[in-house]
PDB file of N, CA and C in Angstrom:
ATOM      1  N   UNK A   1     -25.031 -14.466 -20.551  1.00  0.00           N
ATOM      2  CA  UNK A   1     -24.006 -13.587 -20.060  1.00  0.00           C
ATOM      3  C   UNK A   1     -22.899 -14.447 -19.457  1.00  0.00           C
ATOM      4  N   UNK A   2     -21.783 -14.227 -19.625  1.00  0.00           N
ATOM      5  CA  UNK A   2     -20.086 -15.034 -19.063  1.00  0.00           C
ATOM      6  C   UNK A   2     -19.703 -13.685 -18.577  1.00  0.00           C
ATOM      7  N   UNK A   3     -19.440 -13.733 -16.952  1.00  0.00           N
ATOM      8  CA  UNK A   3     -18.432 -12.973 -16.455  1.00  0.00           C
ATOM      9  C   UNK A   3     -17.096 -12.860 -16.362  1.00  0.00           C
ATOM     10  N   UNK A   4     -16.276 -12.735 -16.782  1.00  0.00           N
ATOM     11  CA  UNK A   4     -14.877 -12.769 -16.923  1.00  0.00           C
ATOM     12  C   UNK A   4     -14.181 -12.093 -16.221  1.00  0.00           C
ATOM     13  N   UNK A   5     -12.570 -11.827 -15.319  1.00  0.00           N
ATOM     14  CA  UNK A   5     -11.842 -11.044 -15.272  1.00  0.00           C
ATOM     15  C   UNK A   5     -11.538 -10.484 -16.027  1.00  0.00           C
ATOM     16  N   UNK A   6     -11.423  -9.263 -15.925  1.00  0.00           N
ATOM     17  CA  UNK A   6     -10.608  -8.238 -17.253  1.00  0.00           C
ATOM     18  C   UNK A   6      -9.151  -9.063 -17.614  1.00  0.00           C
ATOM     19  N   UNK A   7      -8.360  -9.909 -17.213  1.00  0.00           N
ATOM     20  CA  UNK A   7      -7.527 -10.637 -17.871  1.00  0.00           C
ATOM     21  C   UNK A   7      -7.773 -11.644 -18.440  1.00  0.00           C
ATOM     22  N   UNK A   8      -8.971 -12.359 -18.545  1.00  0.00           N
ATOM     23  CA  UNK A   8      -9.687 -13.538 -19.212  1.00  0.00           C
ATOM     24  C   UNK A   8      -9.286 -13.006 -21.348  1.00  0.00           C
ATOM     25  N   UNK A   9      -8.407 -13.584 -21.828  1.00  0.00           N
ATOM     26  CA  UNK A   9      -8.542 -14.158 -23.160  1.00  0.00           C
ATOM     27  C   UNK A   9     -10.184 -14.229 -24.005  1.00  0.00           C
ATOM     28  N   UNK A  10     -10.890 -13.621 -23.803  1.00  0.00           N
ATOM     29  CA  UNK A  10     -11.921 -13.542 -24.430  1.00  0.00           C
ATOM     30  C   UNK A  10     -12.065 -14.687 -25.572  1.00  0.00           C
ATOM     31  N   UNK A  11     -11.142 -14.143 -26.924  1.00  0.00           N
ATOM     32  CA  UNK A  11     -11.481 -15.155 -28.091  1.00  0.00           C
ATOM     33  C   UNK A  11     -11.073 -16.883 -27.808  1.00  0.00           C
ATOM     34  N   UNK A  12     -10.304 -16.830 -26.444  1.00  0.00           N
ATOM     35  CA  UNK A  12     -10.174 -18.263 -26.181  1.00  0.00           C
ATOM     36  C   UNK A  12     -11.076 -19.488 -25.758  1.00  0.00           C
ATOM     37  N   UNK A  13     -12.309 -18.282 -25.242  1.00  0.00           N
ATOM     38  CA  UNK A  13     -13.561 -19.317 -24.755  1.00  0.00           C
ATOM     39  C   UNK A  13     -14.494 -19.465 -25.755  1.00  0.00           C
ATOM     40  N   UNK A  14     -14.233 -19.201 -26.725  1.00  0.00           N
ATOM     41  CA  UNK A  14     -14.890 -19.429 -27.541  1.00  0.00           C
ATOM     42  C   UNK A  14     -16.080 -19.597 -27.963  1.00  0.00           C
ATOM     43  N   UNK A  15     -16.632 -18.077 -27.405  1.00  0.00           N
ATOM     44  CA  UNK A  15     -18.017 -17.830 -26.998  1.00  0.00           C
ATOM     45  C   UNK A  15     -18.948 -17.573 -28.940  1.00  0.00           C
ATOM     46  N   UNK A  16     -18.876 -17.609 -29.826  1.00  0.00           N
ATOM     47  CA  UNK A  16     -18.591 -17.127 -30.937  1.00  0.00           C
ATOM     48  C   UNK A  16     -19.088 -15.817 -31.146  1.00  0.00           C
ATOM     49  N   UNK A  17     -20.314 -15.616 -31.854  1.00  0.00           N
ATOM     50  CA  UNK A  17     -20.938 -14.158 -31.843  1.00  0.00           C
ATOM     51  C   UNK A  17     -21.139 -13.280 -30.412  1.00  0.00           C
ATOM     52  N   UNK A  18     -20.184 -12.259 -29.926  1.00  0.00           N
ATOM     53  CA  UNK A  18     -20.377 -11.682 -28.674  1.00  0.00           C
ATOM     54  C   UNK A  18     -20.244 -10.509 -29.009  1.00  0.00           C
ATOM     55  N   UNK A  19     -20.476  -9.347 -27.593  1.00  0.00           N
ATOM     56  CA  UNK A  19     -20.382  -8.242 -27.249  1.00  0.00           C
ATOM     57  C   UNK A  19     -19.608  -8.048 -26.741  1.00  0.00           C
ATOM     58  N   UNK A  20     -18.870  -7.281 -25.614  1.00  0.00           N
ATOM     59  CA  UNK A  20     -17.985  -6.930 -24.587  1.00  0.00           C
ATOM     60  C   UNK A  20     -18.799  -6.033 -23.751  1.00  0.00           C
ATOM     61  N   UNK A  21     -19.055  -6.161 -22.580  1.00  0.00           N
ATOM     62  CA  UNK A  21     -19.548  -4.668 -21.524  1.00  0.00           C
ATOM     63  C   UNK A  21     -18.644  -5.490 -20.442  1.00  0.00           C
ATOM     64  N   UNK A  22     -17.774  -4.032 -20.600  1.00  0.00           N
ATOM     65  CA  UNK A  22     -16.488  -3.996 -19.306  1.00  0.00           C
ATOM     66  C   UNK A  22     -17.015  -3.133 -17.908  1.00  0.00           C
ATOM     67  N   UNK A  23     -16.998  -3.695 -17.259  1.00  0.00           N
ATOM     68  CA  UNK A  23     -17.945  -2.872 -15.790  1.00  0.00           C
ATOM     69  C   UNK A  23     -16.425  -2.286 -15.372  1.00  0.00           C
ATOM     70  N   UNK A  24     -16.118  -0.769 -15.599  1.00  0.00           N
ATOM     71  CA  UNK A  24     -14.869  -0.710 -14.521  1.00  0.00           C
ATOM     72  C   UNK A  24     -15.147   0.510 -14.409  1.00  0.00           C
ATOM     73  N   UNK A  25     -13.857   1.154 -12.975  1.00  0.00           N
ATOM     74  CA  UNK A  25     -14.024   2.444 -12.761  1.00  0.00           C
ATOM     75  C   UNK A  25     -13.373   3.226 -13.660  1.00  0.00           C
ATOM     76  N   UNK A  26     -12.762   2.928 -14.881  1.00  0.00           N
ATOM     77  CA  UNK A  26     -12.088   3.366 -15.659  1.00  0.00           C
ATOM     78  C   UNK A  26     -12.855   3.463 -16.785  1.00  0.00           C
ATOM     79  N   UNK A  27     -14.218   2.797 -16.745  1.00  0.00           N
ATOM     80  CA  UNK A  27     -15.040   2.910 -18.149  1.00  0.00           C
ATOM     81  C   UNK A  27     -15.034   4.639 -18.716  1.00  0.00           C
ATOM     82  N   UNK A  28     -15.384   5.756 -17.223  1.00  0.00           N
ATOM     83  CA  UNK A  28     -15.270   7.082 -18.105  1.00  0.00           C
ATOM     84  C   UNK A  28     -14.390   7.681 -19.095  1.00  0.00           C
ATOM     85  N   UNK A  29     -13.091   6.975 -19.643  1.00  0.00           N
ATOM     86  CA  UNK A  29     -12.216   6.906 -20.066  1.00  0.00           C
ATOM     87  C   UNK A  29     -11.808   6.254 -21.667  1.00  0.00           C
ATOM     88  N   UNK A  30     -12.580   5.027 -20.857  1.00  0.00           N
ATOM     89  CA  UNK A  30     -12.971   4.256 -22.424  1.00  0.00           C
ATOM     90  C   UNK A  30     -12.230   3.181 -22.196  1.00  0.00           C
ATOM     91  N   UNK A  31     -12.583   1.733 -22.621  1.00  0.00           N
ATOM     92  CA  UNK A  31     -11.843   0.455 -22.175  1.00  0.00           C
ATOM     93  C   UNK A  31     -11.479  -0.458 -23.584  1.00  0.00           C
ATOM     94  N   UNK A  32     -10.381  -0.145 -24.464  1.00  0.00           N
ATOM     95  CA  UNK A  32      -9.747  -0.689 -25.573  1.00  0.00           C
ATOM     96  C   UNK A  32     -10.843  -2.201 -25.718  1.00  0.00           C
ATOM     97  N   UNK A  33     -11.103  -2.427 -26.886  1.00  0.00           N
ATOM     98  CA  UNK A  33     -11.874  -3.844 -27.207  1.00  0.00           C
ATOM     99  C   UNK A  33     -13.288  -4.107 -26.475  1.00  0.00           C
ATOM    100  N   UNK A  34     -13.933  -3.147 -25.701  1.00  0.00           N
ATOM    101  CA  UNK A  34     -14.870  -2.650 -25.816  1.00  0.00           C
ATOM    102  C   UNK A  34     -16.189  -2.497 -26.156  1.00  0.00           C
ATOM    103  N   UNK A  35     -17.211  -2.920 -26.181  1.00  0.00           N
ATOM    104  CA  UNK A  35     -18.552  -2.576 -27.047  1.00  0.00           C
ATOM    105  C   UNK A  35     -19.266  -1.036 -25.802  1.00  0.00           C
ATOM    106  N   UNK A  36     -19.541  -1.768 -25.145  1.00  0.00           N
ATOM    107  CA  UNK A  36     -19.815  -0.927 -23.674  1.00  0.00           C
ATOM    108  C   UNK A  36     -18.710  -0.372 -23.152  1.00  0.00           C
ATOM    109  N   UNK A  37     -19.141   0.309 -21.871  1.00  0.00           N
ATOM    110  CA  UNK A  37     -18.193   0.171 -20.952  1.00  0.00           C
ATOM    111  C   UNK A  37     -18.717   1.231 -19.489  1.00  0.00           C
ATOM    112  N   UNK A  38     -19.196   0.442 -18.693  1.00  0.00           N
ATOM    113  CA  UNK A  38     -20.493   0.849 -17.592  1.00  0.00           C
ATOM    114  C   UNK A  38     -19.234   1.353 -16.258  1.00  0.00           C
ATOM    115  N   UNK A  39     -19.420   2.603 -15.963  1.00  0.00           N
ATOM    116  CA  UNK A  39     -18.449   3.054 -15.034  1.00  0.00           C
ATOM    117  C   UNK A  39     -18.832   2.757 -13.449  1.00  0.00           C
ATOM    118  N   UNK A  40     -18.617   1.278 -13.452  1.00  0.00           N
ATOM    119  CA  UNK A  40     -18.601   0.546 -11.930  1.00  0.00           C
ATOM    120  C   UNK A  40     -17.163   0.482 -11.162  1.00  0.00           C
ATOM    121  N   UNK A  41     -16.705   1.342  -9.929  1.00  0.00           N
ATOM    122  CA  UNK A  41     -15.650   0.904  -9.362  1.00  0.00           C
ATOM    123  C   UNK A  41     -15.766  -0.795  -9.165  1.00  0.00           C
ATOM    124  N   UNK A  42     -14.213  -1.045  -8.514  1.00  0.00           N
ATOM    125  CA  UNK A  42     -14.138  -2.463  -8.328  1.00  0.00           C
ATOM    126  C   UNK A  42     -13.437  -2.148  -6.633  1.00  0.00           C
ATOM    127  N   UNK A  43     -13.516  -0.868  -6.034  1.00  0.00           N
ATOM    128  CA  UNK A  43     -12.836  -0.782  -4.846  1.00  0.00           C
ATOM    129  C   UNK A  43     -13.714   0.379  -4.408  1.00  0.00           C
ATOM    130  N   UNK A  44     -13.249   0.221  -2.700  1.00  0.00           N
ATOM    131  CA  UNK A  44     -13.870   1.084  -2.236  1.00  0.00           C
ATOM    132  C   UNK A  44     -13.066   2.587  -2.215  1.00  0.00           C
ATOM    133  N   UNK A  45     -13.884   3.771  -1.365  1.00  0.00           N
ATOM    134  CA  UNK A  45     -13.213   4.871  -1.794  1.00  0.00           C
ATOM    135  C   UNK A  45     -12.398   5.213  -0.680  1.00  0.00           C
ATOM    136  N   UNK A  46     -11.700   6.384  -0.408  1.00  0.00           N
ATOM    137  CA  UNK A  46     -10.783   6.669   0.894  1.00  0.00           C
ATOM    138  C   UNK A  46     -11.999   6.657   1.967  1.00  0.00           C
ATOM    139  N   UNK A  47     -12.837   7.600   2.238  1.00  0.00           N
ATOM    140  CA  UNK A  47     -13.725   7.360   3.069  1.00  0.00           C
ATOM    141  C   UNK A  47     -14.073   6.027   3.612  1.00  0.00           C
ATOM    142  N   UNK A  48     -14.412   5.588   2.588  1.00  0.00           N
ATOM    143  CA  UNK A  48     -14.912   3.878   2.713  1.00  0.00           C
ATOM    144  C   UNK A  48     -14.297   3.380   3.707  1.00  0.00           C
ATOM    145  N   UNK A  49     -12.945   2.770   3.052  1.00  0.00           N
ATOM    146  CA  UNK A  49     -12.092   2.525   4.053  1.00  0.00           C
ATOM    147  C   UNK A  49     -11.832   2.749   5.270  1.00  0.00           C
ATOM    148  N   UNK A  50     -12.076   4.356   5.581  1.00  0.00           N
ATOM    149  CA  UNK A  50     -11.743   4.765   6.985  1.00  0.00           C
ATOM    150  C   UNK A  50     -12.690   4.254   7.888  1.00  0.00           C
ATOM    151  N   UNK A  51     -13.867   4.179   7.258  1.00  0.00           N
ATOM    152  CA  UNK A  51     -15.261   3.959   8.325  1.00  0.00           C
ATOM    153  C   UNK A  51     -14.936   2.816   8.227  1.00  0.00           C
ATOM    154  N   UNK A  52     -15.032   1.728   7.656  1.00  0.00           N
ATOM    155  CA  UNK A  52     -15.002   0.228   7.567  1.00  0.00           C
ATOM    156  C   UNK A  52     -14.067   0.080   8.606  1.00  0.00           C
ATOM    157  N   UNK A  53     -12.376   0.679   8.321  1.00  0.00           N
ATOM    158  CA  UNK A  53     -11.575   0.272   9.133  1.00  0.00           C
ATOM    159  C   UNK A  53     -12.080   0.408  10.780  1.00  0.00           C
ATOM    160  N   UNK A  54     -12.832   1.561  11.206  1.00  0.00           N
ATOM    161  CA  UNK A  54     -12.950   2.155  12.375  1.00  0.00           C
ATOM    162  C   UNK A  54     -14.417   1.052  12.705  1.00  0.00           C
ATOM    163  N   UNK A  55     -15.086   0.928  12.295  1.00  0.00           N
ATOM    164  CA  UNK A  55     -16.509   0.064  12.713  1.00  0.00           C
ATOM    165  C   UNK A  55     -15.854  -1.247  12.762  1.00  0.00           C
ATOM    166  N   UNK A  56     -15.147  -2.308  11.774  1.00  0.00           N
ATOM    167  CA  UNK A  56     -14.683  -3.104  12.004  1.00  0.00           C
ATOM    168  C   UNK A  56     -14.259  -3.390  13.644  1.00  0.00           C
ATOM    169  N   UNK A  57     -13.466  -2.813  14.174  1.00  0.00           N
ATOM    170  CA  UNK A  57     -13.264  -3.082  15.485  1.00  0.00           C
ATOM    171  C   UNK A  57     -11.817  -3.636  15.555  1.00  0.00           C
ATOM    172  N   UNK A  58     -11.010  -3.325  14.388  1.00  0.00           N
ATOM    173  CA  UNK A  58      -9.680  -3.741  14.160  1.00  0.00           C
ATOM    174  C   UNK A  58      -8.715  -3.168  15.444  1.00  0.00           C
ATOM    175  N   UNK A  59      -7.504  -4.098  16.015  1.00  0.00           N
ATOM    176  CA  UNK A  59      -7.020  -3.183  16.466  1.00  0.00           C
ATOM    177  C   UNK A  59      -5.475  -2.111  16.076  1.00  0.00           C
ATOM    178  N   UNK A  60      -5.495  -3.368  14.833  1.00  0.00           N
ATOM    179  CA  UNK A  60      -4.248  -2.598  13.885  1.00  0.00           C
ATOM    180  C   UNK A  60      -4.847  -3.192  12.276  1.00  0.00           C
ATOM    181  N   UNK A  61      -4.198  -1.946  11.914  1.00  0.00           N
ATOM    182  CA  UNK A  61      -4.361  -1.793  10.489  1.00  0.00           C
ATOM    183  C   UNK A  61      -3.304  -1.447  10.093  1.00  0.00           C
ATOM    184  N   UNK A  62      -3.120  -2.664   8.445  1.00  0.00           N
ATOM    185  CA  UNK A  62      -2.023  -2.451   7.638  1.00  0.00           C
ATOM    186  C   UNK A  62      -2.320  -1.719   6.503  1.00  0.00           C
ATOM    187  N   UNK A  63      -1.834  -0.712   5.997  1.00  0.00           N
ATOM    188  CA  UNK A  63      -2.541  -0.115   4.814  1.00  0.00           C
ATOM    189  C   UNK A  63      -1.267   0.017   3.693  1.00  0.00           C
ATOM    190  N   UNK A  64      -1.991  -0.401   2.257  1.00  0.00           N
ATOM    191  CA  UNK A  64      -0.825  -0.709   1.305  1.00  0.00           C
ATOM    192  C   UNK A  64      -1.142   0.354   0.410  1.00  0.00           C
ATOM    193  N   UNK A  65      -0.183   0.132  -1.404  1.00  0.00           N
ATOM    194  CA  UNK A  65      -0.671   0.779  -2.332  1.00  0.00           C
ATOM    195  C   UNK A  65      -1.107   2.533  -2.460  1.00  0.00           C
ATOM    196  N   UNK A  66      -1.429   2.837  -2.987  1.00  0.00           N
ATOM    197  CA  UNK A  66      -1.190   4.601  -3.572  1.00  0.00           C
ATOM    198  C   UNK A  66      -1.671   5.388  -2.386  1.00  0.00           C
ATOM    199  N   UNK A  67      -1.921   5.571  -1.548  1.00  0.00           N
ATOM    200  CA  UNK A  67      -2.586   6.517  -0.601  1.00  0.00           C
ATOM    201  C   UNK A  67      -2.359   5.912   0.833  1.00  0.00           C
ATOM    202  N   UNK A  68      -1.022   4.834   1.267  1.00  0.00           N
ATOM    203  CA  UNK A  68      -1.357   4.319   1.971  1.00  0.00           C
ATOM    204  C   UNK A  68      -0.517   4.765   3.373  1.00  0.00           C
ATOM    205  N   UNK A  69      -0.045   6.331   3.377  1.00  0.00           N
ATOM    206  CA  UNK A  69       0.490   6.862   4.243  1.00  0.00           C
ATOM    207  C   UNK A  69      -0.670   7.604   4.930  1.00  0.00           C
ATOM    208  N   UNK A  70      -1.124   8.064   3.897  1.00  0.00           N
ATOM    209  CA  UNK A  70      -2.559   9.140   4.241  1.00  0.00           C
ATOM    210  C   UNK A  70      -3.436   8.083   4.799  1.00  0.00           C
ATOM    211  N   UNK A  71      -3.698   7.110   4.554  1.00  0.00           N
ATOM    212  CA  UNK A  71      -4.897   5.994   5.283  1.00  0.00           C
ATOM    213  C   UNK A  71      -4.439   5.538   6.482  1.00  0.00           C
ATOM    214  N   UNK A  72      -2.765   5.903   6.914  1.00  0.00           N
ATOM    215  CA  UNK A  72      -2.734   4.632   7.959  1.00  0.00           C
ATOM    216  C   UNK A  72      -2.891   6.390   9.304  1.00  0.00           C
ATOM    217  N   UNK A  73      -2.233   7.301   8.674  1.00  0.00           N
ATOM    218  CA  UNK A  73      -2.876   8.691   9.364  1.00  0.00           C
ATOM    219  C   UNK A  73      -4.149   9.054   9.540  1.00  0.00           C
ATOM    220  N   UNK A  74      -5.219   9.118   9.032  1.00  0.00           N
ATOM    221  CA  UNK A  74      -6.346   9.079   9.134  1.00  0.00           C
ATOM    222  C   UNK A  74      -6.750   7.902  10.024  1.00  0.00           C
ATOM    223  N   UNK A  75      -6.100   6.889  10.141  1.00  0.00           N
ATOM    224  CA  UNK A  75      -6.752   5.862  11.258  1.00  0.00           C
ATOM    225  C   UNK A  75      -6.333   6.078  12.488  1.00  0.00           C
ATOM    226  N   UNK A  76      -5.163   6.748  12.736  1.00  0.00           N
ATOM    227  CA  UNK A  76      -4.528   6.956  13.412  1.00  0.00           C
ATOM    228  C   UNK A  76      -4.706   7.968  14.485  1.00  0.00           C
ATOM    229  N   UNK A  77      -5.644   9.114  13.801  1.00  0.00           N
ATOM    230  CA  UNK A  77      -6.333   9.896  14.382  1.00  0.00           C
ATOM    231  C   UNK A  77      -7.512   9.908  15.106  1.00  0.00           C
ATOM    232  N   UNK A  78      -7.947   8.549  14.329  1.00  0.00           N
ATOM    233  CA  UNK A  78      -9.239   7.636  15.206  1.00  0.00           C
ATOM    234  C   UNK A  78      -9.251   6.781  16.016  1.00  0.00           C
ATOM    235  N   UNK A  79      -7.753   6.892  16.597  1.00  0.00           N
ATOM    236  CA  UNK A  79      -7.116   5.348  17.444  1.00  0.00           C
ATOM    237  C   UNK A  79      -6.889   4.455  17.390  1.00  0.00           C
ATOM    238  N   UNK A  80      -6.700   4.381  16.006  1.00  0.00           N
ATOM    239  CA  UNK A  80      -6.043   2.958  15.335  1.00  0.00           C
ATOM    240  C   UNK A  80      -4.928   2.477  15.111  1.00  0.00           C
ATOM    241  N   UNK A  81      -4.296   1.718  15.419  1.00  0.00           N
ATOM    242  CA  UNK A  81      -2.538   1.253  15.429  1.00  0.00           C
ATOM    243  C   UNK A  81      -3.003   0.959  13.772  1.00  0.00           C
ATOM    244  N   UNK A  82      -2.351   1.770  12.799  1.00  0.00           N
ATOM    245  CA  UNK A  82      -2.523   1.871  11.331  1.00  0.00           C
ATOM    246  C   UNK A  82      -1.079   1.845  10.959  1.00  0.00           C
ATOM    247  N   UNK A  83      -0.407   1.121  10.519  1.00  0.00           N
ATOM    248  CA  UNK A  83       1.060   0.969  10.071  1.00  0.00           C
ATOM    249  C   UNK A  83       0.989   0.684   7.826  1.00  0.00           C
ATOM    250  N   UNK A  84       1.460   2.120   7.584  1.00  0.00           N
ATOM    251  CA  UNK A  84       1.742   1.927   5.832  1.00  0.00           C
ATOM    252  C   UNK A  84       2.578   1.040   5.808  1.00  0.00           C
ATOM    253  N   UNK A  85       2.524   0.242   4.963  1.00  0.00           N
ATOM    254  CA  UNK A  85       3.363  -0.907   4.737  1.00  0.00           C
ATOM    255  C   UNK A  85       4.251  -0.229   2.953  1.00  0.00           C
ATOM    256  N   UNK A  86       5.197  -0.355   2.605  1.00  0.00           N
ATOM    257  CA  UNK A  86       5.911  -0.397   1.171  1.00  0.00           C
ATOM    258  C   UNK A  86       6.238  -1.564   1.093  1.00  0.00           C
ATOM    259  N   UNK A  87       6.736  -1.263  -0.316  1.00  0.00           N
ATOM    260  CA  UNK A  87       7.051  -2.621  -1.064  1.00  0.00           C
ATOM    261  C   UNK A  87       8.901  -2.915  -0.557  1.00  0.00           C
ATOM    262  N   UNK A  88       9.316  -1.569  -0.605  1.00  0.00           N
ATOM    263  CA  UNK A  88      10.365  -1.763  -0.046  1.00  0.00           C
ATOM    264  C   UNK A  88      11.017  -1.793   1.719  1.00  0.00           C
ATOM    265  N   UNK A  89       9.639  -2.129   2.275  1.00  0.00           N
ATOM    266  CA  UNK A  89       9.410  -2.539   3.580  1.00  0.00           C
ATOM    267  C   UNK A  89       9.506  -3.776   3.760  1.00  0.00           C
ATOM    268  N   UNK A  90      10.131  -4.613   4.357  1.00  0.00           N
ATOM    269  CA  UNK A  90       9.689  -6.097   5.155  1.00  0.00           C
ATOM    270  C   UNK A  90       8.573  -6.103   6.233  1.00  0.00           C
ATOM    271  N   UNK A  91       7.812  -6.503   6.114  1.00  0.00           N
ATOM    272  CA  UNK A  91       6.877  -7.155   7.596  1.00  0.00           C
ATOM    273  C   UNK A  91       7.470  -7.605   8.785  1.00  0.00           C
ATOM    274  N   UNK A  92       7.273  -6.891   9.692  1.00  0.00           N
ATOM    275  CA  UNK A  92       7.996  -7.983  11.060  1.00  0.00           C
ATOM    276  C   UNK A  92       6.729  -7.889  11.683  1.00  0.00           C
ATOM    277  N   UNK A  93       6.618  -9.777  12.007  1.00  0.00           N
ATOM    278  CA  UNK A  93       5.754 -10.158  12.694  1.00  0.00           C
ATOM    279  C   UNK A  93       5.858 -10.387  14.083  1.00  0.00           C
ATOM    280  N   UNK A  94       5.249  -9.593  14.942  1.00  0.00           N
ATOM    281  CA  UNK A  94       5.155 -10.107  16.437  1.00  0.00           C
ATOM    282  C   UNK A  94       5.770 -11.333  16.698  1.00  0.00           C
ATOM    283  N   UNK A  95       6.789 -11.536  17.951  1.00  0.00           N
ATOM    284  CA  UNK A  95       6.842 -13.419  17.535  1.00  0.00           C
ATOM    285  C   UNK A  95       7.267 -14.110  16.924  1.00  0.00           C
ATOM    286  N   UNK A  96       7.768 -13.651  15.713  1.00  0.00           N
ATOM    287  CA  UNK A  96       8.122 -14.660  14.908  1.00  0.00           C
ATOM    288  C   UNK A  96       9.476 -14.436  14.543  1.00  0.00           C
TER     289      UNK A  96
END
């Protein structure tokens, strides 16, 4: 077995006679080039996050990417300095 990133060039390693089993959360869907395709996330879920963030013991949280207004609210409600970050946001760092 060779584990690869899903961006790994496959025919470049030149494994010769192979299979493909793509572990993703997208396998229910179907994963182009393909033999398998085993429906394993590669992230955690909204929940996840919230508890992790809150047990962690963080005292601020940055939260990015598709849901990341709703995550930094939900922490927020649990007493967490939770700040959504965008892409069309700059970071200002304490200090600096």
């Amino acid at each position: 077995m060779v584990v690869v990133p899903p961006t790994a060039r496959v025919p470049r390693l030149g494994l010769g006679k192979h299979r493909i089993c793509a572990l993703s959360g997208r396998a229910m869907d179907g994963i182009p080039g393909a033999d398998e395709a085993l429906p394993l996330a590669d992230h955690a879920g909204f929940d996840d996050l919230v508890e992790h963030a809150a047990r962690s013991g963080a005292r601020r949280v940055y939260t990015i990417d598709g849901h990341a207004e709703e995550l930094a609210h939900h922490l927020r409600r649990r007493g967490i300095d939770a700040v959504a970050i965008r892409e069309h946001r700059q970071l200002e760092l304490p200090g600096v």
